[in-house]
C-alpha atoms as a PDB file:
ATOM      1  CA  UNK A   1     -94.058  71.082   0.251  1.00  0.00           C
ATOM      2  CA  UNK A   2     -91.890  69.216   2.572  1.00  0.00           C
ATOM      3  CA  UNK A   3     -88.114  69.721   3.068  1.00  0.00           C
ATOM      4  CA  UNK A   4     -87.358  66.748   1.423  1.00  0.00           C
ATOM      5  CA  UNK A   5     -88.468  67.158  -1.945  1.00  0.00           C
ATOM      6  CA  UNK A   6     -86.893  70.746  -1.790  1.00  0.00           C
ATOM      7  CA  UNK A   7     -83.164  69.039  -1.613  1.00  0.00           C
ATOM      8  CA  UNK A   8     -84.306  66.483  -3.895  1.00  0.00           C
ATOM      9  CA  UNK A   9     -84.432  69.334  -6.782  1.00  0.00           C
ATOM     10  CA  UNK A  10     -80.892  70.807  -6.091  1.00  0.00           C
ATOM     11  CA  UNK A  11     -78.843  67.785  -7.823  1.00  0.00           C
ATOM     12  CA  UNK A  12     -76.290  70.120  -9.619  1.00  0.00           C
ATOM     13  CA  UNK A  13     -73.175  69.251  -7.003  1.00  0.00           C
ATOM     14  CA  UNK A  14     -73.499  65.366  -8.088  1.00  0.00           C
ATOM     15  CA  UNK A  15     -70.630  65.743 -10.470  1.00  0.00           C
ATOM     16  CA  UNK A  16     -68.360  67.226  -7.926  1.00  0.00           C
ATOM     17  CA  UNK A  17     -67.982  64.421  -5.610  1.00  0.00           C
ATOM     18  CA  UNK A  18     -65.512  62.266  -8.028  1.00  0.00           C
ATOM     19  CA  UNK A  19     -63.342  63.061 -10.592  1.00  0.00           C
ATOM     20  CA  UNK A  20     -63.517  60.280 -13.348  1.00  0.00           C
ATOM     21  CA  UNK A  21     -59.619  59.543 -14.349  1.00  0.00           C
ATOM     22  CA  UNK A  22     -59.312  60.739 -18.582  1.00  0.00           C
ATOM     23  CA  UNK A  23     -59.542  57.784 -21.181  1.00  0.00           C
ATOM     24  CA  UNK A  24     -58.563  59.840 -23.978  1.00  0.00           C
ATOM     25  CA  UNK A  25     -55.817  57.788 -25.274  1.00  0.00           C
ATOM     26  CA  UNK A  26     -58.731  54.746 -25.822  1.00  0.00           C
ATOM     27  CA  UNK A  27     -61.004  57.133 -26.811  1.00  0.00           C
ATOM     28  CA  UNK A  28     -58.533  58.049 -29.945  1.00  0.00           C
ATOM     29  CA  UNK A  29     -60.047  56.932 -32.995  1.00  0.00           C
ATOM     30  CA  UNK A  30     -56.230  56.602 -34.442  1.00  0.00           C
ATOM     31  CA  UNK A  31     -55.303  54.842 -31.152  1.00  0.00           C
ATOM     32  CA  UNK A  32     -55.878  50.884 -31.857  1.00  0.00           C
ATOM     33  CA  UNK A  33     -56.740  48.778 -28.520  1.00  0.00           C
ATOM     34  CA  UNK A  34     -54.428  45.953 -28.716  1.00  0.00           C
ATOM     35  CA  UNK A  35     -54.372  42.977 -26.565  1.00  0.00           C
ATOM     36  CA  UNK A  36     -50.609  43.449 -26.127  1.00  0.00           C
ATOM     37  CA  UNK A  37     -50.728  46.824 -24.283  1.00  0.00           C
ATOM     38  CA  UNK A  38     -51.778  45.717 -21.117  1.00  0.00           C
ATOM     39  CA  UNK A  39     -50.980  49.208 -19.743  1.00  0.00           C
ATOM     40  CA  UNK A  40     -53.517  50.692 -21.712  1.00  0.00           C
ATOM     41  CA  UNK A  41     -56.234  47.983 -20.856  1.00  0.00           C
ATOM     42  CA  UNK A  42     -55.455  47.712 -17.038  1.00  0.00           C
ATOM     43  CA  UNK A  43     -56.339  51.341 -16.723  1.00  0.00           C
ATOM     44  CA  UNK A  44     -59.773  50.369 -17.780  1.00  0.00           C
ATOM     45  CA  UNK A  45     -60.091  47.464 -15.123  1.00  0.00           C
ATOM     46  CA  UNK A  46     -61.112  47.798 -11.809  1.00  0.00           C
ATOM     47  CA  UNK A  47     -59.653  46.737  -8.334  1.00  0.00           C
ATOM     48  CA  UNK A  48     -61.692  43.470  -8.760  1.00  0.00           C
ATOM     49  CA  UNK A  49     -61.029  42.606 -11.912  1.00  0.00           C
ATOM     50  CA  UNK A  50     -63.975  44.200 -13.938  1.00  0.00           C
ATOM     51  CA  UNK A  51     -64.214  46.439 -16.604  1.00  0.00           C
ATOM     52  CA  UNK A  52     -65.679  50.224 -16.422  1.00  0.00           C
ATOM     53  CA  UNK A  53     -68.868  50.672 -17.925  1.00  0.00           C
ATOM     54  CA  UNK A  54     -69.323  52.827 -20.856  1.00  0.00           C
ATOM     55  CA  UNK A  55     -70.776  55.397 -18.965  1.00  0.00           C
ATOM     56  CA  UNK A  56     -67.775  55.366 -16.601  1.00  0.00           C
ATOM     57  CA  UNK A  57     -65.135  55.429 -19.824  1.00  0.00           C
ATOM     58  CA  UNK A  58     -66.855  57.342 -22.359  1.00  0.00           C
ATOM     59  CA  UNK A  59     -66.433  54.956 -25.216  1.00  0.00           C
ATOM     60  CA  UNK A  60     -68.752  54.174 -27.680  1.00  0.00           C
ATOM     61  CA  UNK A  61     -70.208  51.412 -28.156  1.00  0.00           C
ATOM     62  CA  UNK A  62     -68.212  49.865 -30.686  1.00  0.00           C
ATOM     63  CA  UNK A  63     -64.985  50.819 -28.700  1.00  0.00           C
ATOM     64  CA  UNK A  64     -66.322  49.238 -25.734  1.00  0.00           C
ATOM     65  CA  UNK A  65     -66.728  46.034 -27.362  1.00  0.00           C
ATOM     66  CA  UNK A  66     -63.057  46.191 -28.997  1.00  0.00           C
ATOM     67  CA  UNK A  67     -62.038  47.142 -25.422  1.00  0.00           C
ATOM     68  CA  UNK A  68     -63.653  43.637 -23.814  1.00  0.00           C
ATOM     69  CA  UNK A  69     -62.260  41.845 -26.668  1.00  0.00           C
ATOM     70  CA  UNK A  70     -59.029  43.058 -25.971  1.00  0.00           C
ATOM     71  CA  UNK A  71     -59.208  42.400 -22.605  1.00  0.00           C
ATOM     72  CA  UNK A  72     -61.013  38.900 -22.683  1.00  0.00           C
ATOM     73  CA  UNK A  73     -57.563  37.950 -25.292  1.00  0.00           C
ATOM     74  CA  UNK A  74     -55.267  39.252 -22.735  1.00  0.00           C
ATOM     75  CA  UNK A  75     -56.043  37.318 -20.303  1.00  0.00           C
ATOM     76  CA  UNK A  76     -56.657  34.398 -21.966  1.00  0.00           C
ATOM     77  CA  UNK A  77     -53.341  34.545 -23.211  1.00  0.00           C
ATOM     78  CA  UNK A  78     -51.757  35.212 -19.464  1.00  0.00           C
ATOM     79  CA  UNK A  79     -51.174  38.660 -19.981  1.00  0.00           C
ATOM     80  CA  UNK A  80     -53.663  39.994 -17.327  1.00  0.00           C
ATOM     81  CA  UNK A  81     -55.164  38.545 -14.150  1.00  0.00           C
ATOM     82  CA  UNK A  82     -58.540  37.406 -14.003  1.00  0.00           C
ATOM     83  CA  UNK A  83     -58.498  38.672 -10.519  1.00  0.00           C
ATOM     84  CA  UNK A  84     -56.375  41.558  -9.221  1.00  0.00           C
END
């Protein structure tokens, strides 16, 4: 067995690296993702202008998709950059 598929098995220090901010006010059921709390939805865009994945967030699916509507409104109506 060579040394590199020994370090390939020890994976467990992957999480450590970086510490994903908390979405736990969007991932409140109660909590309704509104187009007009631009806050709220700018925490969930990145420097480019592009939204976290699901895996990055933690949503569900269907909050995900209320999320990019919510976003997609915002900035149609000039409340959010396109672009950052």
């Amino acid at each position: 067995m060579s040394m590199m598929n020994m370090d390939r098995g020890d994976r467990s220090d992957r999480g450590d690296r970086f510490e994903a901010p908390t979405y736990e006010k969007i991932k409140a059921k109660d909590e309704e993702l509104d187009y007009k709390n631009v806050e709220l939805l700018r925490k969930c865009i990145g420097g480019q202008g592009q939204m976290f994945s699901r895996r990055r967030t933690g949503l569900s699916a269907q909050r995900q998709r209320m999320l990019k509507n919510a976003i997609k409104r915002a900035r149609h109506l000039g409340l959010m950059p396109f672009v950052e």
